[in-house]
C-alpha atoms as a PDB file:
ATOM      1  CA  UNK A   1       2.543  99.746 -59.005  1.00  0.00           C
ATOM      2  CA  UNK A   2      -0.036  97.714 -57.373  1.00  0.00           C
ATOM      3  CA  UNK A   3       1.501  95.120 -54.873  1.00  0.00           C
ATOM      4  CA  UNK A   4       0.606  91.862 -56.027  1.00  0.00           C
ATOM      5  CA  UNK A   5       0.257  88.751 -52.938  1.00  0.00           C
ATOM      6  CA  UNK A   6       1.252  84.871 -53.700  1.00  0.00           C
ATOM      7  CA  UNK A   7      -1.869  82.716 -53.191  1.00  0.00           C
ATOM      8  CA  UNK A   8      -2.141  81.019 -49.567  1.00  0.00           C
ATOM      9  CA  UNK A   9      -1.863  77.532 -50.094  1.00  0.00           C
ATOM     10  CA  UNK A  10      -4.706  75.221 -48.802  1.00  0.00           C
ATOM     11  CA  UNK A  11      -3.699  74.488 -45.235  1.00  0.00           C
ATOM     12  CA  UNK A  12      -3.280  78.230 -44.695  1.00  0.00           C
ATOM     13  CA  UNK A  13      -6.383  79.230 -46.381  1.00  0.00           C
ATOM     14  CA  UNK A  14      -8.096  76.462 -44.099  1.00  0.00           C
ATOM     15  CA  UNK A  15      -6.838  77.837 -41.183  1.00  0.00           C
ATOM     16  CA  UNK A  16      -7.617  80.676 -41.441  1.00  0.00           C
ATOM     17  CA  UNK A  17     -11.509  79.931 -42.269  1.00  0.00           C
ATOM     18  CA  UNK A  18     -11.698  77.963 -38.884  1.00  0.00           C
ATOM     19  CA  UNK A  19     -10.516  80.828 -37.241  1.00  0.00           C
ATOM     20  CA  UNK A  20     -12.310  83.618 -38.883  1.00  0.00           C
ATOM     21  CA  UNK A  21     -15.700  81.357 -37.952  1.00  0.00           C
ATOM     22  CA  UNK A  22     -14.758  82.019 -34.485  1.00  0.00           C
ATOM     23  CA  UNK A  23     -14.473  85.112 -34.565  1.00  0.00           C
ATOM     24  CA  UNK A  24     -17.774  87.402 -34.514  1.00  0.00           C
ATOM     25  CA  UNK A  25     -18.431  90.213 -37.209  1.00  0.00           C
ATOM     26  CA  UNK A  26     -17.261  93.940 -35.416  1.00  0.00           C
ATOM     27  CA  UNK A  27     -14.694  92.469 -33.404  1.00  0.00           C
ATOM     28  CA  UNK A  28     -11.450  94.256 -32.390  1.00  0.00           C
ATOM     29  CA  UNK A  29      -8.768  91.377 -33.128  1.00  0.00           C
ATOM     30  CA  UNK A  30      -5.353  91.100 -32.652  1.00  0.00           C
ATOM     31  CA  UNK A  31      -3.436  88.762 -34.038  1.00  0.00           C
ATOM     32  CA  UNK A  32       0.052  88.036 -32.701  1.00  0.00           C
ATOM     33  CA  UNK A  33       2.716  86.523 -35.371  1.00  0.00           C
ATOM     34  CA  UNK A  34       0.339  88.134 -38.540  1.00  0.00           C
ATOM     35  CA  UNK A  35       2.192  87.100 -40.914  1.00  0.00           C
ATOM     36  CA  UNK A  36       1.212  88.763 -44.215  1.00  0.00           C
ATOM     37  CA  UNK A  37      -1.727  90.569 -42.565  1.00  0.00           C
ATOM     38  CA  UNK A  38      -3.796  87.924 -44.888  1.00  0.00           C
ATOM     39  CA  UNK A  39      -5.963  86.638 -42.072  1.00  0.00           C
ATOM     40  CA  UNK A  40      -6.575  90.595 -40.415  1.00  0.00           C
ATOM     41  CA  UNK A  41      -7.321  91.613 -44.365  1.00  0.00           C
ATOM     42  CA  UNK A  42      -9.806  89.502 -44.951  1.00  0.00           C
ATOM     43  CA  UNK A  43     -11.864  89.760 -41.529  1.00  0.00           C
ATOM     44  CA  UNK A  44     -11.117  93.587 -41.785  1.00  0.00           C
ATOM     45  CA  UNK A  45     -12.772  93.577 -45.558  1.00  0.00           C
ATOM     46  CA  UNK A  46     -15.279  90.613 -44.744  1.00  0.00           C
ATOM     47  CA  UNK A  47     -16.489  91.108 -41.588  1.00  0.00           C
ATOM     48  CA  UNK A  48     -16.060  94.749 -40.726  1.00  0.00           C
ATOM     49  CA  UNK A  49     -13.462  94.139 -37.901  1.00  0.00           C
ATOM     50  CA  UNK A  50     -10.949  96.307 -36.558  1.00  0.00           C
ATOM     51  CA  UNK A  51      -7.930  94.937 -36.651  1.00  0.00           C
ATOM     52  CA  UNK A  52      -4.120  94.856 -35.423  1.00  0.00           C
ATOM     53  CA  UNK A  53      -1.180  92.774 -36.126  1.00  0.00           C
ATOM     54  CA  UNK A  54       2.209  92.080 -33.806  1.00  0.00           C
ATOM     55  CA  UNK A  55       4.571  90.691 -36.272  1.00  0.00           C
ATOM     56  CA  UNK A  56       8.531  90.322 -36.444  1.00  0.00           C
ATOM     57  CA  UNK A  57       9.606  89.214 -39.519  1.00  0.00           C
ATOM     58  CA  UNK A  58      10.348  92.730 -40.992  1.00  0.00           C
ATOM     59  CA  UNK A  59       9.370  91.090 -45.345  1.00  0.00           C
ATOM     60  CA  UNK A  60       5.624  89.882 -43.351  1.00  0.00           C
ATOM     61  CA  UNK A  61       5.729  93.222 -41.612  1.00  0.00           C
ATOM     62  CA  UNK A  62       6.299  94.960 -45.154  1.00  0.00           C
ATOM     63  CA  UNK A  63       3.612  92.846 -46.633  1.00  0.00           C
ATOM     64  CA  UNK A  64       1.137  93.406 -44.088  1.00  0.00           C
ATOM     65  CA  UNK A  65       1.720  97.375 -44.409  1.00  0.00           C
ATOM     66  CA  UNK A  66       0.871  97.073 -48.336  1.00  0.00           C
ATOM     67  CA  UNK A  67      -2.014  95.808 -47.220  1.00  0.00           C
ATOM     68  CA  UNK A  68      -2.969  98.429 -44.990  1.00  0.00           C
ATOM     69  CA  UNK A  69      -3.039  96.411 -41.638  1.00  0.00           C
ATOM     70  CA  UNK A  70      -2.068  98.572 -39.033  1.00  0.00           C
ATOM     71  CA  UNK A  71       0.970  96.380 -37.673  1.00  0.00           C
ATOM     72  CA  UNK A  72       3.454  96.453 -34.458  1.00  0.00           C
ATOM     73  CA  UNK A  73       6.976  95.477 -35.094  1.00  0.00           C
ATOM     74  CA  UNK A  74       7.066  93.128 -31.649  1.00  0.00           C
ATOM     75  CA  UNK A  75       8.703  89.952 -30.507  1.00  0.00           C
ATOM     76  CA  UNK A  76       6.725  88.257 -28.584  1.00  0.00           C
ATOM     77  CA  UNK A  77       9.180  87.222 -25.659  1.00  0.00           C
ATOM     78  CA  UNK A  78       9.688  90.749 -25.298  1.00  0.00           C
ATOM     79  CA  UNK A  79       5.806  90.640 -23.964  1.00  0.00           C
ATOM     80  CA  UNK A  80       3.314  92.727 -24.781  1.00  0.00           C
ATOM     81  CA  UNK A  81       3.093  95.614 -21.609  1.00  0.00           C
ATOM     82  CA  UNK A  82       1.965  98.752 -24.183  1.00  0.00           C
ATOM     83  CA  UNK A  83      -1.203  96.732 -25.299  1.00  0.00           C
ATOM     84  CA  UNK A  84      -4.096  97.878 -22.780  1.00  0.00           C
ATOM     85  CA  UNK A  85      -6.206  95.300 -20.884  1.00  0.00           C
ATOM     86  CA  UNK A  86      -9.119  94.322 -22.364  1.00  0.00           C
ATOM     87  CA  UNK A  87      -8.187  96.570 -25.523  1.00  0.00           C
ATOM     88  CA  UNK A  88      -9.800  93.574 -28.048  1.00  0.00           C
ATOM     89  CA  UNK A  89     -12.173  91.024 -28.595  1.00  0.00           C
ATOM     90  CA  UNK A  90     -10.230  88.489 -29.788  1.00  0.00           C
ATOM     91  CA  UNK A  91      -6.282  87.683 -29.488  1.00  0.00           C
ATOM     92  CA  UNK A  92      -5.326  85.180 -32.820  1.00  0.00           C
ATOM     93  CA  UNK A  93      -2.379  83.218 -32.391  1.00  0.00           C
ATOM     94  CA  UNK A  94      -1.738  80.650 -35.024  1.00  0.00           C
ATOM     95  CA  UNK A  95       1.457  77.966 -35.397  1.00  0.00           C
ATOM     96  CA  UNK A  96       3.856  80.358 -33.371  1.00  0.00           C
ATOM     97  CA  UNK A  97       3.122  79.224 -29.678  1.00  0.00           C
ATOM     98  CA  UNK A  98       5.365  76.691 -30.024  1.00  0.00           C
ATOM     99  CA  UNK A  99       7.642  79.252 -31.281  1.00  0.00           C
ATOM    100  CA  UNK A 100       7.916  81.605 -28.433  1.00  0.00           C
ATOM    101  CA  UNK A 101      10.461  80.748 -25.424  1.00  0.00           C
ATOM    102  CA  UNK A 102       7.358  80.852 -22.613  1.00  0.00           C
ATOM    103  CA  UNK A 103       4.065  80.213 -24.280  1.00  0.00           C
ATOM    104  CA  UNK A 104       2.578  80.336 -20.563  1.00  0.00           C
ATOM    105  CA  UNK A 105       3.258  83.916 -20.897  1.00  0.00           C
ATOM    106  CA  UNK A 106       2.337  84.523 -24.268  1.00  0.00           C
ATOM    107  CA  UNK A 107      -1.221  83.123 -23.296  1.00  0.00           C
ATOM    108  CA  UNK A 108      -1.261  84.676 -19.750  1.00  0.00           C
ATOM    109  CA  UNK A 109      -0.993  87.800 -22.163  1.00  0.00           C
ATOM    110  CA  UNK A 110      -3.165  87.132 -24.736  1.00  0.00           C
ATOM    111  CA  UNK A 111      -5.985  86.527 -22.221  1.00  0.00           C
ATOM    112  CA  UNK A 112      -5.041  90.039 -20.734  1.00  0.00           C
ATOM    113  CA  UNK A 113      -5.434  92.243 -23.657  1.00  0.00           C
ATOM    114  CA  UNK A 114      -8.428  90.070 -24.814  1.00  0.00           C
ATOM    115  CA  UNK A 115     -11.408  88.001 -23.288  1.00  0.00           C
ATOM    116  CA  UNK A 116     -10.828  85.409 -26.013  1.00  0.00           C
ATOM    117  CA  UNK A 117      -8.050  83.802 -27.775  1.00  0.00           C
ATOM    118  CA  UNK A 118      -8.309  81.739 -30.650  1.00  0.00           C
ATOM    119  CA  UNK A 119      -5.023  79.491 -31.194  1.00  0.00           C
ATOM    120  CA  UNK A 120      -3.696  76.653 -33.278  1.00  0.00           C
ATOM    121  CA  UNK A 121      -1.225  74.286 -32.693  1.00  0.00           C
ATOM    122  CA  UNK A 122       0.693  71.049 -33.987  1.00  0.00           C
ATOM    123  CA  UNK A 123      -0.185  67.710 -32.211  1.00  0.00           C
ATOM    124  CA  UNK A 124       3.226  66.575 -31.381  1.00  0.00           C
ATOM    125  CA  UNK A 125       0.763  63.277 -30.577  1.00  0.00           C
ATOM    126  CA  UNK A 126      -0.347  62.571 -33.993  1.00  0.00           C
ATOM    127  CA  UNK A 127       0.454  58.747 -35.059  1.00  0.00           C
ATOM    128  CA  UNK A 128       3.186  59.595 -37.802  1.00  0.00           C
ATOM    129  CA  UNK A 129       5.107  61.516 -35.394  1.00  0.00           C
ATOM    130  CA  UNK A 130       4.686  58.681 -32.568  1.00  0.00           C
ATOM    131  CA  UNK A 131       5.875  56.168 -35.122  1.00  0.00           C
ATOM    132  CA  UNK A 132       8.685  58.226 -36.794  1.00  0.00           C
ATOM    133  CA  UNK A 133      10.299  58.195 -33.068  1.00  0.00           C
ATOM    134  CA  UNK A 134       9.505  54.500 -32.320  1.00  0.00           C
ATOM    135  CA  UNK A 135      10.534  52.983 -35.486  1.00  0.00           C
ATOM    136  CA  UNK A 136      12.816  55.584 -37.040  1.00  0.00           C
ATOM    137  CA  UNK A 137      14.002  56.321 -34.028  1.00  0.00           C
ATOM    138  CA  UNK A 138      14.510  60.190 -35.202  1.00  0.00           C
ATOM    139  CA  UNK A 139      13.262  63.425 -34.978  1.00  0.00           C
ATOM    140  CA  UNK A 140       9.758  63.343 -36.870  1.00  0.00           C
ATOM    141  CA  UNK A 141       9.281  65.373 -39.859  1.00  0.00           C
ATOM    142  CA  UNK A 142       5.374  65.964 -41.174  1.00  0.00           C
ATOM    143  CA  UNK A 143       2.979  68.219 -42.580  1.00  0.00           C
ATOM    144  CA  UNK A 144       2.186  69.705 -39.664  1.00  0.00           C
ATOM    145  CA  UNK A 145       5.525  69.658 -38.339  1.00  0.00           C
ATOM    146  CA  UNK A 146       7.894  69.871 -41.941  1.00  0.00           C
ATOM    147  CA  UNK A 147      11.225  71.245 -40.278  1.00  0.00           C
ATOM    148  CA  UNK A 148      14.116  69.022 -39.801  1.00  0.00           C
ATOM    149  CA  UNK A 149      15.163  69.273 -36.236  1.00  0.00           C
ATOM    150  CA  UNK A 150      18.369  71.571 -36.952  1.00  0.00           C
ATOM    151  CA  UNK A 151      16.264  74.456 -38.909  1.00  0.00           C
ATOM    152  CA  UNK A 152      12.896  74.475 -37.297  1.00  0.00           C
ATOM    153  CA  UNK A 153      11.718  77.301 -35.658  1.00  0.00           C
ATOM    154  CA  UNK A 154       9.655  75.709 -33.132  1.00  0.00           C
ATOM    155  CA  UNK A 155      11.128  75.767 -29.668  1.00  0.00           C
ATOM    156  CA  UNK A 156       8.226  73.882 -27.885  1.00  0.00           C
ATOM    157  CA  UNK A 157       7.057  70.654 -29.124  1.00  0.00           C
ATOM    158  CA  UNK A 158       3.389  69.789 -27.374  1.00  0.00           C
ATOM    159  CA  UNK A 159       0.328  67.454 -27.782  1.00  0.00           C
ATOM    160  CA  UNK A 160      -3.516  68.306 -27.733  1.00  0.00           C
ATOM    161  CA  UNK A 161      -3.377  66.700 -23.744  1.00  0.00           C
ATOM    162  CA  UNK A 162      -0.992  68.861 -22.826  1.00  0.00           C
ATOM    163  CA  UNK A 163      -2.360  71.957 -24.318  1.00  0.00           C
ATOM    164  CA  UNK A 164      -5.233  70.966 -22.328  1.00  0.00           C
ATOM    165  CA  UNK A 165      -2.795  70.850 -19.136  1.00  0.00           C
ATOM    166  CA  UNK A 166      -1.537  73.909 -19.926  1.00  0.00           C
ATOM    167  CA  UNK A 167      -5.109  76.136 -19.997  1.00  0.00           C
ATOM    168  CA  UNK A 168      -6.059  73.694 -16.642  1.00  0.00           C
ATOM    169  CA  UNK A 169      -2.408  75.054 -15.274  1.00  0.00           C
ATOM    170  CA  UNK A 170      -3.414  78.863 -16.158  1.00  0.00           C
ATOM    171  CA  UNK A 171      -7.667  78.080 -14.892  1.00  0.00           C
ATOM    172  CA  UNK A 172      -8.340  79.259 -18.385  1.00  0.00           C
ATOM    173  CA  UNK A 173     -11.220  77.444 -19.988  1.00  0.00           C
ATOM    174  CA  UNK A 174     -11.247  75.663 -23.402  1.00  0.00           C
ATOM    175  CA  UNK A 175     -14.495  77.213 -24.236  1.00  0.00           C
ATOM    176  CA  UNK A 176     -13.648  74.826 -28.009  1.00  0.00           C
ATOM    177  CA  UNK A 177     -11.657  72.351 -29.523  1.00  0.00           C
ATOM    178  CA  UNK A 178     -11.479  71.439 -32.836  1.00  0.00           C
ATOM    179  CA  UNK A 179      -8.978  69.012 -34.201  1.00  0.00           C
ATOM    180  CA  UNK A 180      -7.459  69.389 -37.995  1.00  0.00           C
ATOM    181  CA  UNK A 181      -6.761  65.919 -39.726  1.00  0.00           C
ATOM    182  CA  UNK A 182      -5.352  65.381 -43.538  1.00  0.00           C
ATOM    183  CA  UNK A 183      -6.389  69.051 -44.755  1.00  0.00           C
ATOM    184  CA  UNK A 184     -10.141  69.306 -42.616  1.00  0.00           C
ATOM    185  CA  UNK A 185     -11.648  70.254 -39.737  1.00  0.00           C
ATOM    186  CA  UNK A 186     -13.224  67.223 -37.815  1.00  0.00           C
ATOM    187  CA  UNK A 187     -15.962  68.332 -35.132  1.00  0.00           C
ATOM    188  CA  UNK A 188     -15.969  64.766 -34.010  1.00  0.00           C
ATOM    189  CA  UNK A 189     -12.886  62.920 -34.098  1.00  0.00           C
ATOM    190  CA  UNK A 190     -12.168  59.625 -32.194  1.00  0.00           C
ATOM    191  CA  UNK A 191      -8.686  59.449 -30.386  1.00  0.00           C
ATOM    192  CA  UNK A 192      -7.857  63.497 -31.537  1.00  0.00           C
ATOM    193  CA  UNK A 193      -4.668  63.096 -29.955  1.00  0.00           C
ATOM    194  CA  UNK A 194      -3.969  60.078 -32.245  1.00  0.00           C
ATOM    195  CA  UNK A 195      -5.232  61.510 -35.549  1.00  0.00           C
ATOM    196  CA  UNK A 196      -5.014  65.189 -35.608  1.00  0.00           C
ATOM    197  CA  UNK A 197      -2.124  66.917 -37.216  1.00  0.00           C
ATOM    198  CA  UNK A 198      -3.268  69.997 -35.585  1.00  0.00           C
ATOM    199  CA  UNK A 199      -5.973  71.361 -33.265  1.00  0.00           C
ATOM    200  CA  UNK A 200      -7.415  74.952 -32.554  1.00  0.00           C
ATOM    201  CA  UNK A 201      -8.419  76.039 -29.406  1.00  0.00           C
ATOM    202  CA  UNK A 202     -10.562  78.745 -27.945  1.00  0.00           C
ATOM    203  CA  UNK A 203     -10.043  79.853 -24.756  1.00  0.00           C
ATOM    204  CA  UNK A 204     -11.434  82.104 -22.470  1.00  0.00           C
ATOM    205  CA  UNK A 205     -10.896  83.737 -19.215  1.00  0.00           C
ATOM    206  CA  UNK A 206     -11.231  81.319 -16.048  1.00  0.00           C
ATOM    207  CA  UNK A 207     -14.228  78.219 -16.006  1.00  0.00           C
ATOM    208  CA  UNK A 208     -14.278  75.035 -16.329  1.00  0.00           C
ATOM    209  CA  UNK A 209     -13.017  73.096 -19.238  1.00  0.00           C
ATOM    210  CA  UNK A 210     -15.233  72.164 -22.391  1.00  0.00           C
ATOM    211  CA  UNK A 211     -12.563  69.973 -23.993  1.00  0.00           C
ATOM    212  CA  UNK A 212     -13.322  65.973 -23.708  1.00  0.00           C
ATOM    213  CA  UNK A 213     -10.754  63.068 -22.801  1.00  0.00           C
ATOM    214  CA  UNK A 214      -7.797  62.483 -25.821  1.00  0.00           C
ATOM    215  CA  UNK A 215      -6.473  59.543 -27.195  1.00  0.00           C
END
């Protein structure tokens, strides 16, 4: 029986569009937390890249298999010492650095195996989050951040300026930055670390920053 796949739902499907335009047609590509294998699928089918997954979620891991992504069974605070320098393109990481219990190493890693990693991230700066704590005076709970704090998986909470501290901390470079508000990708957003619920980042081995000043 064929295996039949529930429809990504908007954000996902958008996300995963702004990171398959990063990424160039041939490309080897890992992507770390896979999911589903959705994401490798498509740029497999689409754009003729070879493709591997690290997932540890053994249903995702079964899902990705039916869809014949070739898949690791990995944690990613285990690290990643059997993947070979250099051995890809592009490393994908998306909504799962703020997962992991050192996402200094998980990038320090990614930036090992490949020249270019392609990540997104919750703004733990956004507005509704700064107001939840000031007026609420509780842990915030958004679209971009919909756990309440005693089930969310995210260990790490972060803002775009400090994701920008971190790449400055490892002399990576933030080769681009584009900020995701209410749904859609804004090339030019004023105050991005006001308004974005979320922001992807490329980054790329040593250099100087492209990123410019946040709200």
């Amino acid at each position: 029986m064929r295996r039949r796949f529930a429809p990504p739902d908007p954000a996902v499907e958008l996300t995963d569009r702004l990171i398959s335009q990063q990424i160039p047609p041939g490309s080897r590509v890992l992507d770390l937390g896979c999911g589903d294998g959705r994401l490798l699928a498509n740029l497999r089918d689409r754009a003729g890249c070879r493709v591997t997954g690290v997932e540890r979620n053994e249903d995702a891991f079964t899902e990705a298999v039916g869809r014949r992504v070739p898949v690791l069974r990995l944690d990613l605070d285990d690290g990643l010492p059997d993947l070979p320098d250099g051995g890809f393109d592009v490393a994908v990481l998306s909504q799962t650095l703020q997962q992991v219990k050192q996402p200094h190493r998980v990038l320090t890693e990614m930036l090992r195996i490949a020249p270019r990693a392609v990540i997104v991230v919750p703004n733990f700066g956004h507005w509704r989050v700064r107001a939840q704590l000031l007026f609420g005076g509780r842990a915030p709970v958004t679209n971009a951040l919909p756990h309440a704090w005693y089930d969310t998986p995210n260990l790490h909470v972060m803002t775009l300026r400090d994701m920008r501290d971190l790449a400055a901390d490892l002399g990576v470079r933030i080769a681009a930055e584009l900020p995701i508000r209410a749904g859609r990708a804004a090339t030019r957003l004023v105050w991005p670390n006001l308004r974005a619920d979320s922001v992807l980042f490329v980054l790329e081995r040593g250099g100087t920053t492209t990123a410019a000043k946040a709200a």
